[in-house]
Protein backbone atom coordinates (compact mmCIF):
# COMPACT_ATOMS: atom_id res chain seq x y z
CA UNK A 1 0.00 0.00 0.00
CA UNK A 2 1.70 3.29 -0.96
CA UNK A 3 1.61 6.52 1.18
CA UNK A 4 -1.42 8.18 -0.10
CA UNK A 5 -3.43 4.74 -0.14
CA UNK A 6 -2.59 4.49 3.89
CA UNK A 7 -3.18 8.19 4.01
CA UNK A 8 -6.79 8.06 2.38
CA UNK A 9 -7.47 4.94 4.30
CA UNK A 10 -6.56 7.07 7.84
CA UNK A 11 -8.80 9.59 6.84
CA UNK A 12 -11.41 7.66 5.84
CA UNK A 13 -11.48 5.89 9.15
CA UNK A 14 -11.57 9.35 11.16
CA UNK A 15 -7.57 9.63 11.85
CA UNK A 16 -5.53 12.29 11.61
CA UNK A 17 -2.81 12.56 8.99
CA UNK A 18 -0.12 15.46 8.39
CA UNK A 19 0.10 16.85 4.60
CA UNK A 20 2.83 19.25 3.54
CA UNK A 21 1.08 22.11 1.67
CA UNK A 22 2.58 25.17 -0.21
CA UNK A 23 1.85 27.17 3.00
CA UNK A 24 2.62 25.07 6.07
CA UNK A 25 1.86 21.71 7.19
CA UNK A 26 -2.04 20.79 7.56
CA UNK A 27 -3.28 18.49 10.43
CA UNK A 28 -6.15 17.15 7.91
CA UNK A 29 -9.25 14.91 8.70
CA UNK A 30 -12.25 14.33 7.22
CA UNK A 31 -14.01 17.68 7.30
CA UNK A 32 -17.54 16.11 6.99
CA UNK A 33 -16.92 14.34 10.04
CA UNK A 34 -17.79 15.73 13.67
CA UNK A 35 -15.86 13.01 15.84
CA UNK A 36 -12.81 13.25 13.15
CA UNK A 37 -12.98 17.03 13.32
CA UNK A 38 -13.10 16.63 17.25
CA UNK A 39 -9.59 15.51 17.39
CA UNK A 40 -8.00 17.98 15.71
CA UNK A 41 -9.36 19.99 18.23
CA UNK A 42 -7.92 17.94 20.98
CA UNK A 43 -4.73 17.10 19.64
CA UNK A 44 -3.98 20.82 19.26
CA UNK A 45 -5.58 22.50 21.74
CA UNK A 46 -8.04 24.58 20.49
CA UNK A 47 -10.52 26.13 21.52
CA UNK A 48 -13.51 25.01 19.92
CA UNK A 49 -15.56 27.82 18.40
CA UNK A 50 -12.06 28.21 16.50
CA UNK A 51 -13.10 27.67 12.57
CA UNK A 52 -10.79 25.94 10.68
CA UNK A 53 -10.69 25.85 6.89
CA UNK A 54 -11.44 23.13 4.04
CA UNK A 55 -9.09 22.38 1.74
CA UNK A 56 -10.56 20.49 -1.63
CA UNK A 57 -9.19 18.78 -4.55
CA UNK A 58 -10.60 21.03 -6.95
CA UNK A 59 -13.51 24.09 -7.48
CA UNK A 60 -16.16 22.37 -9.15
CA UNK A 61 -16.18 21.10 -4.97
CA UNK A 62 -17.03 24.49 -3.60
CA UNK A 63 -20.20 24.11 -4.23
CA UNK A 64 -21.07 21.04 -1.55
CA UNK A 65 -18.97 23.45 0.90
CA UNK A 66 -20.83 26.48 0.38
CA UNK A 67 -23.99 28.54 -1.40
CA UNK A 68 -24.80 32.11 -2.90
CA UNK A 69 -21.29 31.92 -3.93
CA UNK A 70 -20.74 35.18 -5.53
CA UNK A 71 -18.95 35.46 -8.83
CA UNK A 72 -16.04 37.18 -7.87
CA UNK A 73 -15.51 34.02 -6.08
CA UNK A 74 -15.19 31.87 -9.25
CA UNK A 75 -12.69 34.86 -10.56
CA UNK A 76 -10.20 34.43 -7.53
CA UNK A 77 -10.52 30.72 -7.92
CA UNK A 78 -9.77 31.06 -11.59
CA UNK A 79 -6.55 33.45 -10.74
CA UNK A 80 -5.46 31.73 -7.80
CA UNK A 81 -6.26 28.53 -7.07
CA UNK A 82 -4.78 26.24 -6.52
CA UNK A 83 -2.42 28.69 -4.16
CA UNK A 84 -2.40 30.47 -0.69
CA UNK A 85 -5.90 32.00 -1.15
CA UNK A 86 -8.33 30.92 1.76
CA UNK A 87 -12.25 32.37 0.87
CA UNK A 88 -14.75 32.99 3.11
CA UNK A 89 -18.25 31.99 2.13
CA UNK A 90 -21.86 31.03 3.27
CA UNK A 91 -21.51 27.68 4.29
CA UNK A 92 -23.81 25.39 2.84
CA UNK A 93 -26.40 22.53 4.75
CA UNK A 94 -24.81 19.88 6.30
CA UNK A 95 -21.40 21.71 6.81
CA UNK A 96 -21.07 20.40 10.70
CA UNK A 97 -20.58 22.97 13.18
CA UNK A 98 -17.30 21.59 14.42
CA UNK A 99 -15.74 23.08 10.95
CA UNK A 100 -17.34 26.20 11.24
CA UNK A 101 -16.87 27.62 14.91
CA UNK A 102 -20.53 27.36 15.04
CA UNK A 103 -21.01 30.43 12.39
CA UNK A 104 -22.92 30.95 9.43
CA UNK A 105 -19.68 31.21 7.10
CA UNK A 106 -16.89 28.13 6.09
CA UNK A 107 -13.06 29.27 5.23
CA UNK A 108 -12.47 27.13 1.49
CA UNK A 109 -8.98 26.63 -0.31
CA UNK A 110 -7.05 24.74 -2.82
CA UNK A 111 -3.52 23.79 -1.91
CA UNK A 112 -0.90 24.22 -4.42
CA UNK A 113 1.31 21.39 -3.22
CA UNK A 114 1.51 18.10 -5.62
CA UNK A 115 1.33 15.86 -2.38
CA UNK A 116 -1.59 18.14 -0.92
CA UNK A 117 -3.30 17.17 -4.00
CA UNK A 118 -2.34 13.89 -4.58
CA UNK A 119 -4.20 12.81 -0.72
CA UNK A 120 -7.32 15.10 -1.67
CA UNK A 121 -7.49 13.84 -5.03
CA UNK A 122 -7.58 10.30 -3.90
CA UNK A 123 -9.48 10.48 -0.46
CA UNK A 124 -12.61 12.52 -2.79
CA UNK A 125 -12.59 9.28 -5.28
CA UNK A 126 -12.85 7.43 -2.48
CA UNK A 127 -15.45 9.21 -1.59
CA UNK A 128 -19.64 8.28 -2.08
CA UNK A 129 -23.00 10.08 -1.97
CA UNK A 130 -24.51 13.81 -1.63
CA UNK A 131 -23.58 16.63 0.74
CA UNK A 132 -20.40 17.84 1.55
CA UNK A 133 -17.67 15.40 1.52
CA UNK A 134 -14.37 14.93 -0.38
CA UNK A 135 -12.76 17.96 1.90
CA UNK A 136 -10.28 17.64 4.67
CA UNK A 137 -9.76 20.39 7.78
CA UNK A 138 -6.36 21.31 7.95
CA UNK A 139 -5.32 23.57 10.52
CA UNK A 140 -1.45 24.00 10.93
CA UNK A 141 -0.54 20.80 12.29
CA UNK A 142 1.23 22.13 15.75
CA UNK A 143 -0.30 22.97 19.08
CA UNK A 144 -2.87 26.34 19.26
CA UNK A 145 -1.17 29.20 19.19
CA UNK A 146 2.54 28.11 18.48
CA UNK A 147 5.14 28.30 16.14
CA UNK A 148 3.30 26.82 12.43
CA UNK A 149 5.22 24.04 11.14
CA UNK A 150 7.04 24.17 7.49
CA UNK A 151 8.96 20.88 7.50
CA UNK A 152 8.05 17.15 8.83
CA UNK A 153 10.17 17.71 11.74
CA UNK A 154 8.60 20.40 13.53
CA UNK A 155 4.93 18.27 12.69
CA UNK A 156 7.25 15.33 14.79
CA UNK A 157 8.35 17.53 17.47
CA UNK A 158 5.41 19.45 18.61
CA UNK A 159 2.52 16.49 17.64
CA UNK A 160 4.26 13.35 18.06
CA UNK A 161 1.76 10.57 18.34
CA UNK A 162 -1.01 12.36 18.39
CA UNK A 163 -1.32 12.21 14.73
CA UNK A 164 -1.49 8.68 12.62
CA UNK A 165 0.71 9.24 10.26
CA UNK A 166 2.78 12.32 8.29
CA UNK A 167 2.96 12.55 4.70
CA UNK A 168 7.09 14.05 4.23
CA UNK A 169 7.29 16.67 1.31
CA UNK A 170 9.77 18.55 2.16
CA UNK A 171 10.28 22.11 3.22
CA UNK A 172 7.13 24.11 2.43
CA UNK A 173 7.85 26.59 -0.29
CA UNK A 174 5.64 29.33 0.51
CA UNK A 175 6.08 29.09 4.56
CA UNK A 176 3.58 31.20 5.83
CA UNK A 177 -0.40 30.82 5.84
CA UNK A 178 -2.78 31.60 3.61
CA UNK A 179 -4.62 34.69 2.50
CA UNK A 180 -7.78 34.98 3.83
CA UNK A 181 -10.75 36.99 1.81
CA UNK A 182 -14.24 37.44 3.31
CA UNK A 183 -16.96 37.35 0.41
CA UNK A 184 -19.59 36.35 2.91
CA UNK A 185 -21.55 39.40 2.90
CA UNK A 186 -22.81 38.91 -0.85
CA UNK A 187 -21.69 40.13 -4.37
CA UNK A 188 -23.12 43.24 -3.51
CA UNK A 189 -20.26 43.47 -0.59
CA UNK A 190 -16.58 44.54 -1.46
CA UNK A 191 -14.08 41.87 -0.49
CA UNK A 192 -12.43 42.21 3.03
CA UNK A 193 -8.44 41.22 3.84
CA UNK A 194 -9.15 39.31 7.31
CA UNK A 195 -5.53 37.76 7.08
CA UNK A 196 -2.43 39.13 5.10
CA UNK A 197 -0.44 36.20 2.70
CA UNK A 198 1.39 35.44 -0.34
CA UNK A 199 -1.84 36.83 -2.47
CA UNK A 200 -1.73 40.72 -1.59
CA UNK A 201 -4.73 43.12 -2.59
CA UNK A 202 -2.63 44.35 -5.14
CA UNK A 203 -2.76 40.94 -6.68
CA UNK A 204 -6.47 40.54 -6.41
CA UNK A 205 -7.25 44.03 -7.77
CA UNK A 206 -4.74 43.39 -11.00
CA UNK A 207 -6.98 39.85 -11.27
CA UNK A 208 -10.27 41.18 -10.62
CA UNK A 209 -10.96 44.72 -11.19
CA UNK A 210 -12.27 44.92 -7.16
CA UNK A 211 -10.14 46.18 -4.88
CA UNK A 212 -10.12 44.71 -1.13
CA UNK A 213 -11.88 46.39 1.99
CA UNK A 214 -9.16 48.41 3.66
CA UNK A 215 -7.26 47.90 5.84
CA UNK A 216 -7.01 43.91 6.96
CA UNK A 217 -8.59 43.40 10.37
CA UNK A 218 -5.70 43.37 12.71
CA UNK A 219 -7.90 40.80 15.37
CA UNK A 220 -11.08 39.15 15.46
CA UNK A 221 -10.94 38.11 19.14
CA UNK A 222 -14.10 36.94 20.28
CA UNK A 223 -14.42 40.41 21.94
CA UNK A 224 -14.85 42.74 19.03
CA UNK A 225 -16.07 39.89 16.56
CA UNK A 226 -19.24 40.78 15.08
CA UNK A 227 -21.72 39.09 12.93
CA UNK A 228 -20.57 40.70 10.04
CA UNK A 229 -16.49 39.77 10.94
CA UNK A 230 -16.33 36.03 10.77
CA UNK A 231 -13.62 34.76 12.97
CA UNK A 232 -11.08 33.43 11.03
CA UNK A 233 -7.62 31.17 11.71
CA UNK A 234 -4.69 32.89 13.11
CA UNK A 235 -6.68 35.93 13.87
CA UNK A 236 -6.24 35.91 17.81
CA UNK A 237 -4.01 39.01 19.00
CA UNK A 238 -0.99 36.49 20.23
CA UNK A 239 -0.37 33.77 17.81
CA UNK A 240 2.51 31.52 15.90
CA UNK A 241 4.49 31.90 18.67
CA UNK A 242 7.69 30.56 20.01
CA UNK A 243 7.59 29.43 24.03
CA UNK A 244 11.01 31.81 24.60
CA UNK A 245 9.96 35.62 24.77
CA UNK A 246 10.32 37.57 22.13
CA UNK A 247 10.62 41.07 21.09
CA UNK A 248 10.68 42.91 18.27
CA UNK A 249 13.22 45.59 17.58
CA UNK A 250 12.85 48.17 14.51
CA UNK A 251 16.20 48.33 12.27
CA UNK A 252 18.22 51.71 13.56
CA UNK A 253 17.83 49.80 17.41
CA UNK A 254 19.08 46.56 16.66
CA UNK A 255 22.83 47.75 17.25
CA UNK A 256 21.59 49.22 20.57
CA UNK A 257 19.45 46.11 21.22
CA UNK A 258 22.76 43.81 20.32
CA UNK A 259 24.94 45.83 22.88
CA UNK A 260 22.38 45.72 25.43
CA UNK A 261 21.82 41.87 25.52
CA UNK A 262 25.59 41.13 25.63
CA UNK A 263 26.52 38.55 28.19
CA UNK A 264 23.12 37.49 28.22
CA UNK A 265 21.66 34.21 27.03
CA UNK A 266 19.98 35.96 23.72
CA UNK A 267 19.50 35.20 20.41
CA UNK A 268 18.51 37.85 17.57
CA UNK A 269 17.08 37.36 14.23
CA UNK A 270 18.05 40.14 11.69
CA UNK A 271 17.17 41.01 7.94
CA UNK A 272 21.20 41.97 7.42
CA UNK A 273 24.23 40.60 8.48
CA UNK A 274 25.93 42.41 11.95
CA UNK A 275 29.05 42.30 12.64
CA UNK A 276 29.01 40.12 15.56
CA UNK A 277 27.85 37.39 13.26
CA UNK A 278 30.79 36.71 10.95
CA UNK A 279 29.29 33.30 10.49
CA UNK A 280 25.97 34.40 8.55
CA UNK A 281 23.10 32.35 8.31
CA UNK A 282 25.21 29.25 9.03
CA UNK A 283 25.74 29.98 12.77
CA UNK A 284 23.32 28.73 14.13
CA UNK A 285 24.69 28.21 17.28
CA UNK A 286 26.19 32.48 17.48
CA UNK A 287 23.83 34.71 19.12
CA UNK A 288 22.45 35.86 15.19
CA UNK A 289 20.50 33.98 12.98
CA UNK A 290 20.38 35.66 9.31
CA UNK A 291 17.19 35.93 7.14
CA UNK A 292 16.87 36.96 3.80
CA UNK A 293 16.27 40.22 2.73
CA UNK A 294 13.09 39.91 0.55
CA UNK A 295 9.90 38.74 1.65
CA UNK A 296 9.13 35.66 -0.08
CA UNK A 297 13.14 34.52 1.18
CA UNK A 298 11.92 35.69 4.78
CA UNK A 299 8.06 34.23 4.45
CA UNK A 300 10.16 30.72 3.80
CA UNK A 301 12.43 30.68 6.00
CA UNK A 302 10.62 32.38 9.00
CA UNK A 303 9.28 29.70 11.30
CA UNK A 304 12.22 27.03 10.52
CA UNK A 305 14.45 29.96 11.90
CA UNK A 306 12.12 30.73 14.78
CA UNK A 307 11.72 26.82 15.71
CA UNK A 308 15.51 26.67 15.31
CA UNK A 309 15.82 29.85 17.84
CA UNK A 310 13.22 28.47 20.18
CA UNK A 311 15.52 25.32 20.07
CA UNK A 312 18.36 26.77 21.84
CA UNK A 313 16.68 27.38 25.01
CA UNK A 314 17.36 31.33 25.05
CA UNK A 315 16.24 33.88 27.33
CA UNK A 316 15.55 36.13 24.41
CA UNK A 317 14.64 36.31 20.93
CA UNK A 318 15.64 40.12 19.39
CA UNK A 319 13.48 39.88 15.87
CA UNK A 320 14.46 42.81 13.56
CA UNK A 321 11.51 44.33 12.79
CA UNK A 322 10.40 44.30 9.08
CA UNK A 323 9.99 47.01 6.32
CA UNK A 324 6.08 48.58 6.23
CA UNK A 325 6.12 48.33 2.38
CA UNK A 326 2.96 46.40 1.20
CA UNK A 327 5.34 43.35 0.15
CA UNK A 328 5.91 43.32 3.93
CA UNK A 329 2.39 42.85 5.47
CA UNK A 330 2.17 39.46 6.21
CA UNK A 331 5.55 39.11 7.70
CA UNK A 332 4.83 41.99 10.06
CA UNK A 333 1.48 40.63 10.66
CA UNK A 334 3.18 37.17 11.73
CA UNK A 335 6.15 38.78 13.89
CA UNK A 336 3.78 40.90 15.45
CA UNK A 337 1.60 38.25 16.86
CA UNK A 338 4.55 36.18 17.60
CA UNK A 339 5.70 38.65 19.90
CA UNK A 340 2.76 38.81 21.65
CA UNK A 341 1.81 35.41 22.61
CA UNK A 342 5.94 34.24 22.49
CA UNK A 343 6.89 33.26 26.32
CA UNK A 344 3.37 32.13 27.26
CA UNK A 345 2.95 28.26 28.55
């Protein structure tokens, strides 16, 4: 039996499996099924009115996922898909509650990665009757709140047996999550950024003609979520965090920032190299680890460096704080709510 035959059959008896996708690592189960969806919950830790989002095989499944699907939603599937682009619809019947949060709405995407594809391909053949089936829920597969994971390692390290099996496809090569559009409030509605990614406004307005609701919602805590706001993944204030504490640092400080944690047990990650760190970005034992300097280089590398940081058992993680350029949004988006929830237990 290969991979994706034990993979399907895992899923198909309510396990969980973890698939590599072109944004991180999914914990997927069968999406039309409560008790499977129920232990994704548990083995994460999250809380339960937490939506997660459906990844299918292909478009012409949207609709057994969701209704009054407007057409700009068939554009951005046409442009993007598959790719990093999470949309936010009216869920249709029979979408279980567990998937949702309990809302009116359901979060839909097509991966981009072969192996992604491959499983979903294969578990909707395997697949029989009416309603909504052939999807899989795939939150990151770590625990709530932490660090996402972008290689099969850090699905090992923070899951271990609490998933049945994990599907090895390397490094992920976008490395941070998905764009997330709201199109929930009806063709009528203009499209609203509820989570910066790899597909910017920019891109959607060059595809589309429609620009997208400024500005992105920066949280939709339960406190000031509204029935118009869906909640949405990764939209909590403190998020993809590392358990050492973390601060970020903007550019002309880091020097000052560098001087001020010597002789301490610190560790700083920079866009440039600093001259303490003759190494580069292969030291990573010195007390800099070295990132790109573009976004896409920084949105892939990003949480390998962080879990590599949070590794090391520091007392401090100094992040260099990012450019505000548009290019720049989702990384600042993900440091920022790193820092906030980084030290936490």
């Amino acid at each position: 039996m290969s991979d994706i035959d034990t993979a399907v059959a895992l899923l198909r008896a309510g396990q969980l499996v973890a698939i590599p996708t072109e944004t991180v690592y999914g914990l997927a189960a069968d999406a039309a099924n409560p008790v499977a969806v129920s232990r994704i919950f548990r083995a994460k830790g999250r809380p339960a009115d937490h939506p997660l989002i459906v990844h299918l095989p292909g478009a012409d499944w949207l609709e057994r996922w969701a209704i009054n699907i407007p057409p700009l939603a068939w554009e951005l599937a046409e442009a993007f898909w598959p790719g990093p682009l999470t949309l936010i619809l009216q869920r249709a019947p029979g979408v279980p509650d567990a998937v949702t949060g309990g809302q009116d709405t359901v979060g839909i995407r097509i991966p981009a990665h072969p192996l992604a594809l491959e499983v979903l391909r294969a578990f909707a053949a395997s697949e029989h009757g009416v309603g909504p089936r052939g999807g899989l829920a795939a939150p990151s597969a770590n625990r709530f709140g932490r660090l996402s994971p972008t290689t099969a390692e850090h699905v090992r390290t923070d899951l271990g047996d609490a998933v049945s099996l994990i599907l090895d496809g390397g490094p992920c090569p976008v490395g941070i999550e998905s764009t997330i559009i709201d199109l929930s409030r009806g063709s009528e509605a203009p499209p609203r950024l509820l989570r910066p990614g790899r597909v910017t406004p920019a891109m959607i307005a060059s595809a589309t003609g429609i620009d997208v609701e400024p500005p992105f919602l920066p949280s939709s805590t339960h406190a000031n979520a509204t029935a118009s706001t869906p909640r949405v993944s990764g939209s909590l204030d403190a998020h993809y965090a590392p358990r050492t504490p973390m601060r970020l640092v903007a550019r002309e400080n880091l020097d000052a920032a560098l001087t001020e944690a010597q002789g301490t047990h610190s560790r700083v990650l920079a866009l440039r190299r600093l001259p303490c760190d003759a190494k580069g970005s292969d030291a990573t034992s010195a007390s800099t680890f070295w990132l790109p300097a573009d976004a896409e280089g920084v949105a892939r590398a990003l949480y390998d460096a962080l879990h590599q940081l949070d590794a090391q058992n520091a007392e401090l993680i100094l992040a260099e704080a990012v450019p505000e350029s548009a290019e720049w949004v989702a990384i600042a988006d993900r440091l920022r709510r790193a820092a906030c929830g980084a030290g936490r237990s």
